[in-house]
Protein backbone atom coordinates (compact mmCIF):
# COMPACT_ATOMS: atom_id res chain seq x y z
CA UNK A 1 0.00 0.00 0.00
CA UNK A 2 1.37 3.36 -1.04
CA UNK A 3 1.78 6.80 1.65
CA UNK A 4 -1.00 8.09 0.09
CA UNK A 5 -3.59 4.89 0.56
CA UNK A 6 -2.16 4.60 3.89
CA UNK A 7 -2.85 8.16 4.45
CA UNK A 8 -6.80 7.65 3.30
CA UNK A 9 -6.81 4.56 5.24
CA UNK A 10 -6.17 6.49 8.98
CA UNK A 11 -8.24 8.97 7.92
CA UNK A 12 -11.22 7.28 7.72
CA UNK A 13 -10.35 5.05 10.42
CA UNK A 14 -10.15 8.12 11.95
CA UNK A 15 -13.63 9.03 10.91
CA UNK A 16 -14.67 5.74 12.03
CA UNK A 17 -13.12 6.53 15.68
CA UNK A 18 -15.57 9.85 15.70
CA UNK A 19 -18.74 8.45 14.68
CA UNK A 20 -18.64 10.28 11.32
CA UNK A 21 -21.34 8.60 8.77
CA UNK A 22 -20.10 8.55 5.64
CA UNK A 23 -22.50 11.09 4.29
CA UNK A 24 -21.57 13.53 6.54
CA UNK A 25 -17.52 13.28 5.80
CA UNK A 26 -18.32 13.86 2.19
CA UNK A 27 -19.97 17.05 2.59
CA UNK A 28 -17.43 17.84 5.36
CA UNK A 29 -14.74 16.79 2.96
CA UNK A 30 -16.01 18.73 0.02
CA UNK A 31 -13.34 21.28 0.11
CA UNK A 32 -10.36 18.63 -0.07
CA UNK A 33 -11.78 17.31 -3.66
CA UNK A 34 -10.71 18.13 -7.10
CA UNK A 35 -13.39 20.02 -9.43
CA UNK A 36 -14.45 16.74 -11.02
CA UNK A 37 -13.84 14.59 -7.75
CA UNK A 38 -16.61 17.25 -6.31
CA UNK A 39 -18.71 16.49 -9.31
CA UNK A 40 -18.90 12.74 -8.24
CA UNK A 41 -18.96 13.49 -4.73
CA UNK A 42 -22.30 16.09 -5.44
CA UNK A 43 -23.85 12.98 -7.92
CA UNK A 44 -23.47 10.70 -5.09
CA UNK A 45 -24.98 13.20 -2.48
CA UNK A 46 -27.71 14.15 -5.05
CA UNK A 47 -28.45 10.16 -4.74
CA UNK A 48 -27.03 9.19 -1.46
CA UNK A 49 -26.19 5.92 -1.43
CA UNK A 50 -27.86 4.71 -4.62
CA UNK A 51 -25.59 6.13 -6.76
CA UNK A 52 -22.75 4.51 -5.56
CA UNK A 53 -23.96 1.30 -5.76
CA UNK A 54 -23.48 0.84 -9.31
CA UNK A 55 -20.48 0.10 -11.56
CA UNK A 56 -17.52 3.27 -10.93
CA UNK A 57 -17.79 3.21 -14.62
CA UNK A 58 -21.74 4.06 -14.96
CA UNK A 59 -21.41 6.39 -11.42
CA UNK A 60 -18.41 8.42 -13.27
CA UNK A 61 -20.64 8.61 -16.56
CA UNK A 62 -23.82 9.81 -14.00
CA UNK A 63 -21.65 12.17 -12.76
CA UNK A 64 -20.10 13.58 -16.10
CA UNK A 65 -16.24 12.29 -15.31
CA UNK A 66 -14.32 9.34 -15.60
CA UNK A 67 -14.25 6.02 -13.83
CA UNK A 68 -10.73 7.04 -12.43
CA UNK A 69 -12.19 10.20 -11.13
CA UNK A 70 -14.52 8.30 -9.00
CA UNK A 71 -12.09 5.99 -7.84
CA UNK A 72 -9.40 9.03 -6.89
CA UNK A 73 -12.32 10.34 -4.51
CA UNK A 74 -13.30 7.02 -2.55
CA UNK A 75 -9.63 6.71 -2.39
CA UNK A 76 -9.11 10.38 -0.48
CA UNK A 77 -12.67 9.46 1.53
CA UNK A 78 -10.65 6.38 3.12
CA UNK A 79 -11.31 3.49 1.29
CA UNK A 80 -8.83 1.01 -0.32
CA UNK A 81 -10.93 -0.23 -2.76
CA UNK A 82 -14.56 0.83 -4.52
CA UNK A 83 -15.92 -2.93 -3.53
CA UNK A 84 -15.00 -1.84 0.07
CA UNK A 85 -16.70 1.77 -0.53
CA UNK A 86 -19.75 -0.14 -1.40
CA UNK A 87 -19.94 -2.43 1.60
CA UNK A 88 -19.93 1.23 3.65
CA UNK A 89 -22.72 2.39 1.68
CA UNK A 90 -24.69 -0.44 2.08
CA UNK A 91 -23.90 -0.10 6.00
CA UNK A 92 -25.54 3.37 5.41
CA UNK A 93 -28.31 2.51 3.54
CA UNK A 94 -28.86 -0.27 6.26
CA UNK A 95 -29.01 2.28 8.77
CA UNK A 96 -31.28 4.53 7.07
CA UNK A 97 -33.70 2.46 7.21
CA UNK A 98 -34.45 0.61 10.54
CA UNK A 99 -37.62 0.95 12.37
CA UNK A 100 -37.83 0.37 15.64
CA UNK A 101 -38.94 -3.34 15.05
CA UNK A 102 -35.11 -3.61 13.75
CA UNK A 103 -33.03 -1.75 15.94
CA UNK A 104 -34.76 -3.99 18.56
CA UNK A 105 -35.16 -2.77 22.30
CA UNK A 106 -33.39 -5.23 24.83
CA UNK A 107 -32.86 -4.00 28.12
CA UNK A 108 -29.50 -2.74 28.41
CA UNK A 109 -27.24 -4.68 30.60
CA UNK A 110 -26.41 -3.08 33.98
CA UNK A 111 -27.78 0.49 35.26
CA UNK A 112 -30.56 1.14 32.08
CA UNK A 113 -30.31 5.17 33.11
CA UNK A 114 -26.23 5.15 32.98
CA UNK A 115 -26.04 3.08 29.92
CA UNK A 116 -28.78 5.60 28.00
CA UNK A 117 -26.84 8.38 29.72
CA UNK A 118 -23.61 7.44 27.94
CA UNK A 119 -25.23 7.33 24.68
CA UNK A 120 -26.19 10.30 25.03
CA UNK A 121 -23.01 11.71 25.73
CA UNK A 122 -21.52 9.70 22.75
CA UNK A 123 -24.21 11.41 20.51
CA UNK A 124 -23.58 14.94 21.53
CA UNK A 125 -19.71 14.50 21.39
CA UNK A 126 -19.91 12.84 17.77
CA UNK A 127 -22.43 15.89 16.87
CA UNK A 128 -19.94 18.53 18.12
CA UNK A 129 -17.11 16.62 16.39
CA UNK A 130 -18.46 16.66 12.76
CA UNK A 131 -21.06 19.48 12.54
CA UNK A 132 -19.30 21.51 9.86
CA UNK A 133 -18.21 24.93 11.91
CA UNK A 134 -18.77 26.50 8.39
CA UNK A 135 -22.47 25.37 7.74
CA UNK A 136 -23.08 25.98 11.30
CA UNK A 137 -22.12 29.65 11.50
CA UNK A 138 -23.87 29.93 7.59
CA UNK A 139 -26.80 29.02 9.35
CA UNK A 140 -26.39 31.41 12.14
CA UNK A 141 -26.29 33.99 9.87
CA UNK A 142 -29.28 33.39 8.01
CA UNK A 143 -31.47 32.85 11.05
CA UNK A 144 -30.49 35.79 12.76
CA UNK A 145 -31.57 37.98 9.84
CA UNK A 146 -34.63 39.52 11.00
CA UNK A 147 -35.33 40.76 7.58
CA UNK A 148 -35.77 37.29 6.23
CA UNK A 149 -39.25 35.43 7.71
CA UNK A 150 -37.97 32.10 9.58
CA UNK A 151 -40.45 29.06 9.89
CA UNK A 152 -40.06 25.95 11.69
CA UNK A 153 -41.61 22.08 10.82
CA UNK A 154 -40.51 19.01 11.80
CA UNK A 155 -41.76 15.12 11.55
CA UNK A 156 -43.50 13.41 14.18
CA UNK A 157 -41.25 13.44 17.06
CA UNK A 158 -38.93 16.38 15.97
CA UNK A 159 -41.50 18.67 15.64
CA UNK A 160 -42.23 19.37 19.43
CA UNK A 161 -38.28 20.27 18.95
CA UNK A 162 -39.17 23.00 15.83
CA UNK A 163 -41.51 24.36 18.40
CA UNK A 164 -39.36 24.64 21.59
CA UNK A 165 -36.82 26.43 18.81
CA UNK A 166 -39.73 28.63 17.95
CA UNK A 167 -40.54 29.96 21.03
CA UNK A 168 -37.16 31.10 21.57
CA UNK A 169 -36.11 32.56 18.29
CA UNK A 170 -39.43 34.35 18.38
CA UNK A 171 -38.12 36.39 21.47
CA UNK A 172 -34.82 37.65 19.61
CA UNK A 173 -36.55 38.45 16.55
CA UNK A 174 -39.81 38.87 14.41
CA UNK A 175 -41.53 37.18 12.10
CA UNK A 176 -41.01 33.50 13.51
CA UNK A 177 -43.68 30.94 12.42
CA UNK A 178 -43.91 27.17 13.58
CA UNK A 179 -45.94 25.44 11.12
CA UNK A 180 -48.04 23.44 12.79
CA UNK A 181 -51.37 21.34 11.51
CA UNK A 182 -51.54 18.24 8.83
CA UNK A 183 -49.45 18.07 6.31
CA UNK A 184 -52.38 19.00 3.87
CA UNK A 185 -52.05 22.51 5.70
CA UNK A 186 -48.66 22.86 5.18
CA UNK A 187 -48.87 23.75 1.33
CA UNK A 188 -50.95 26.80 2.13
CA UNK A 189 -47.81 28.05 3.84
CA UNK A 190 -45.97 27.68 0.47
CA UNK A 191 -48.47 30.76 -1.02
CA UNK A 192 -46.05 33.11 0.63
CA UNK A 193 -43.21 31.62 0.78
CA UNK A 194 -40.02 32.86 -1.41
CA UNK A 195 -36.33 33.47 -2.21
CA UNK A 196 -36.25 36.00 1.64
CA UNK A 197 -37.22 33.31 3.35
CA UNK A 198 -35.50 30.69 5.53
CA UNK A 199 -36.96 27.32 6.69
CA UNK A 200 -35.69 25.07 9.83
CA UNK A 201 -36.47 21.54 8.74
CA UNK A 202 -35.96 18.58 11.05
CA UNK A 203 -35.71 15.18 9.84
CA UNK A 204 -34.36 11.83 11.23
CA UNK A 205 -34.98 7.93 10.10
CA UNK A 206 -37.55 7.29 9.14
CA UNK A 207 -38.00 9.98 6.98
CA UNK A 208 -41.12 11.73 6.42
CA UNK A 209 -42.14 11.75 3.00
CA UNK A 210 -44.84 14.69 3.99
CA UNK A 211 -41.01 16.69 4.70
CA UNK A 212 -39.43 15.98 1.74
CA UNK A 213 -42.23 17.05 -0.73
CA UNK A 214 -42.84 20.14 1.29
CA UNK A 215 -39.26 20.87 1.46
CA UNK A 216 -38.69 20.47 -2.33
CA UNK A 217 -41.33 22.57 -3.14
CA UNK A 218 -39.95 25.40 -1.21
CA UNK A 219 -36.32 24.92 -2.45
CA UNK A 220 -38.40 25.19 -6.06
CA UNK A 221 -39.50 28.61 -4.69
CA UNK A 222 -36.67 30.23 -4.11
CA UNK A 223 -36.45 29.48 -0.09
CA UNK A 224 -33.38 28.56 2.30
CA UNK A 225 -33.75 25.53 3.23
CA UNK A 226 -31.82 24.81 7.16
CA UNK A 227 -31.59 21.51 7.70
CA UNK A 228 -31.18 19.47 10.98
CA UNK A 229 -31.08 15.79 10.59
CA UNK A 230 -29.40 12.14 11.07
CA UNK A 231 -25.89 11.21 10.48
CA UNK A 232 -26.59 9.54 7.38
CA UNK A 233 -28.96 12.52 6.18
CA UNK A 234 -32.31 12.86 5.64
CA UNK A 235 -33.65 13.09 1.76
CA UNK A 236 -34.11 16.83 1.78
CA UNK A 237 -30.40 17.36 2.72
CA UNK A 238 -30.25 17.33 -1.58
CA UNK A 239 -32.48 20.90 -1.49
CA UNK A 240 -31.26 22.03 1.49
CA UNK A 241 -28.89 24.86 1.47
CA UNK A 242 -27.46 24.21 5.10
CA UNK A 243 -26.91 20.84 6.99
CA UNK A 244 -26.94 20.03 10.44
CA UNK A 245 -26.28 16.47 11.42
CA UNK A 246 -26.97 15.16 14.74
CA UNK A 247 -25.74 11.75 16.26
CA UNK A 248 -29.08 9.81 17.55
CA UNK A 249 -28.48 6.31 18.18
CA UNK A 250 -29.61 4.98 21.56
CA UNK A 251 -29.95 1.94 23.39
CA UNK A 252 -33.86 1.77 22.70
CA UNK A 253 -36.58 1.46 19.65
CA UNK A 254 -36.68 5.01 19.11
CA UNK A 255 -33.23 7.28 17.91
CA UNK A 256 -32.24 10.23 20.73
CA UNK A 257 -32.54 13.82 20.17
CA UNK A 258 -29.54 14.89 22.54
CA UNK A 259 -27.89 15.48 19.36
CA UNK A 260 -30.88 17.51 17.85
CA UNK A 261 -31.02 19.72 21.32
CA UNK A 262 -27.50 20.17 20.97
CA UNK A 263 -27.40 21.99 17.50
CA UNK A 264 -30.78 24.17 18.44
CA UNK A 265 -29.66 25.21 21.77
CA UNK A 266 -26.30 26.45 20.26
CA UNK A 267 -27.72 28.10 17.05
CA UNK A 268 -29.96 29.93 19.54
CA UNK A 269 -27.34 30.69 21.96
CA UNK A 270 -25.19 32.02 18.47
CA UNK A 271 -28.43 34.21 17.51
CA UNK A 272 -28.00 35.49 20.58
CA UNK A 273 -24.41 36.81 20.19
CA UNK A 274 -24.71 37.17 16.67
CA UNK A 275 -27.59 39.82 17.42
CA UNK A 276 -25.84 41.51 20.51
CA UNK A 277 -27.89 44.85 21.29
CA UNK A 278 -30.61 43.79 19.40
CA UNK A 279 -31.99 40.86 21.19
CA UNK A 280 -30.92 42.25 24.69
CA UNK A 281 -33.34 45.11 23.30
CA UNK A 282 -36.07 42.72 22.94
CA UNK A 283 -35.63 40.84 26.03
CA UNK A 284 -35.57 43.64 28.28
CA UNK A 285 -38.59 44.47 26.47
CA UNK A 286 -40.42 41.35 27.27
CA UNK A 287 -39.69 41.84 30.68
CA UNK A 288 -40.99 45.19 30.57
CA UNK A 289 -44.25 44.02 29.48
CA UNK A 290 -44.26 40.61 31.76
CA UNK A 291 -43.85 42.99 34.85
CA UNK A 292 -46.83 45.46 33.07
CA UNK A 293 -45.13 48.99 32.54
């Protein structure tokens, strides 16, 4: 094995070590690609894992490059070979989509609160570790605009999270909306939505289809689309112009949403800073008006 495969080889055993999906270290990794490795690398996000899963030959013609190409970027993402790439995808894909009939739900051995505790802590150190610092602060950025109108949805346990992000981001700044109702409702929202304004999505296995249509329409209007999701990324993170990935595996049927807490309780805590005068403005105004003067 030459420097350079060794090299790719501790990196993603590195990755491995950090509880990096391999979705998320391609878009992390973006940056380290050649123009046409970046071309593969977007095909393959565009159709995460699917496209990788054929020949390199017919994923380098998908992608408009060669089959070298392809292999030169699964080379840099860690892997020795593109039958070894596949076996990770398929991990993915396997991940993606258990229920909670297959992630199964025996007790855990020995103290059931310390051993969910620890996952927990493994989630939100793995979501620190490989939220991109660059999306993250993009983000920031966009939801501290106040001139922008910023609504909030999420799926069917992620949306009480949209709405404990709504009622704080609707103290530091106007024009906060937390779409709530059936997903019928939803599409009357899209009447006046356009290219000023910003939408939090969250989305985590299994992934709402109700999301990813709404989403897509919105992208098609012109709207920026945040997204906070899985490691191994939710459908919409192909519209989305920002994404968050949180860690949520947990020693239970259902995922945990440490991770998911994590990334809204520091993008509100940014808003915060990012706002400085303003939003103490508005908070000592609320107070003002809690205490009736």
């Amino acid at each position: 094995m030459g420097s350079s495969e060794t090299d790719a080889s501790k990196k993603r055993a590195g990755n491995a070590g950090n509880g990096a999906s391999l979705a998320e270290q391609i878009r992390r990794d973006l940056g380290r690609l050649t123009p046409n490795e970046r071309r593969a690398a977007h095909r393959l996000l565009a159709d995460f894992p699917m496209a990788g899963l054929d020949t390199a030959a017919r994923f380098g013609e998908a992608a408009g490059v060669s089959a070298p190409t392809v292999l030169r970027m699964i080379a840099k993402l860690g892997f020795a070979s593109y039958g070894a790439f596949q076996d990770g995808l398929k991990q993915e894909l396997a991940a993606q989509r258990e229920t909670p009939l297959t992630k199964g739900g025996a007790r855990p051995k020995g103290d059931a609160l310390d051993a969910f505790a620890l996952a927990a802590i493994a989630n939100l150190r793995a979501t620190a570790e490989n939220v991109s610092r660059e999306e993250f602060d993009a983000a920031v950025r966009l939801i501290a605009d106040k001139r922008r109108p910023l609504h909030l949805l999420g799926g069917r346990f992620t949306d009480p999270i949209a709405a404990y992000m709504a009622a704080h981001l609707r103290v530091l700044r106007p024009h906060v909306q937390h779409i709530e109702g059936q997903p019928t409702a939803w599409f009357d929202r899209l009447l006046d939505i356009g290219k000023a304004d910003v939408i939090v999505l969250f989305d985590i296995r299994r992934y709402s289809d109700d999301l990813i249509a709404f989403a897509e329409r919105a992208a098609r209007q012109g709207a920026r689309i945040i997204l906070i999701t899985d490691q191994w990324l939710s459908p919409i993170s192909k519209v989305a112009r920002h994404v968050l990935p949180a860690h949520v595996p947990a020693p239970s049927v259902w995922d945990s949403s440490a991770g998911l807490l994590l990334i809204v309780e520091a993008l509100t805590a940014a808003v915060v800073a990012a706002q400085g005068d303003v939003a103490r403005d508005r908070l000592e105004a609320l107070e003002r008006l809690r205490r009736g003067d």
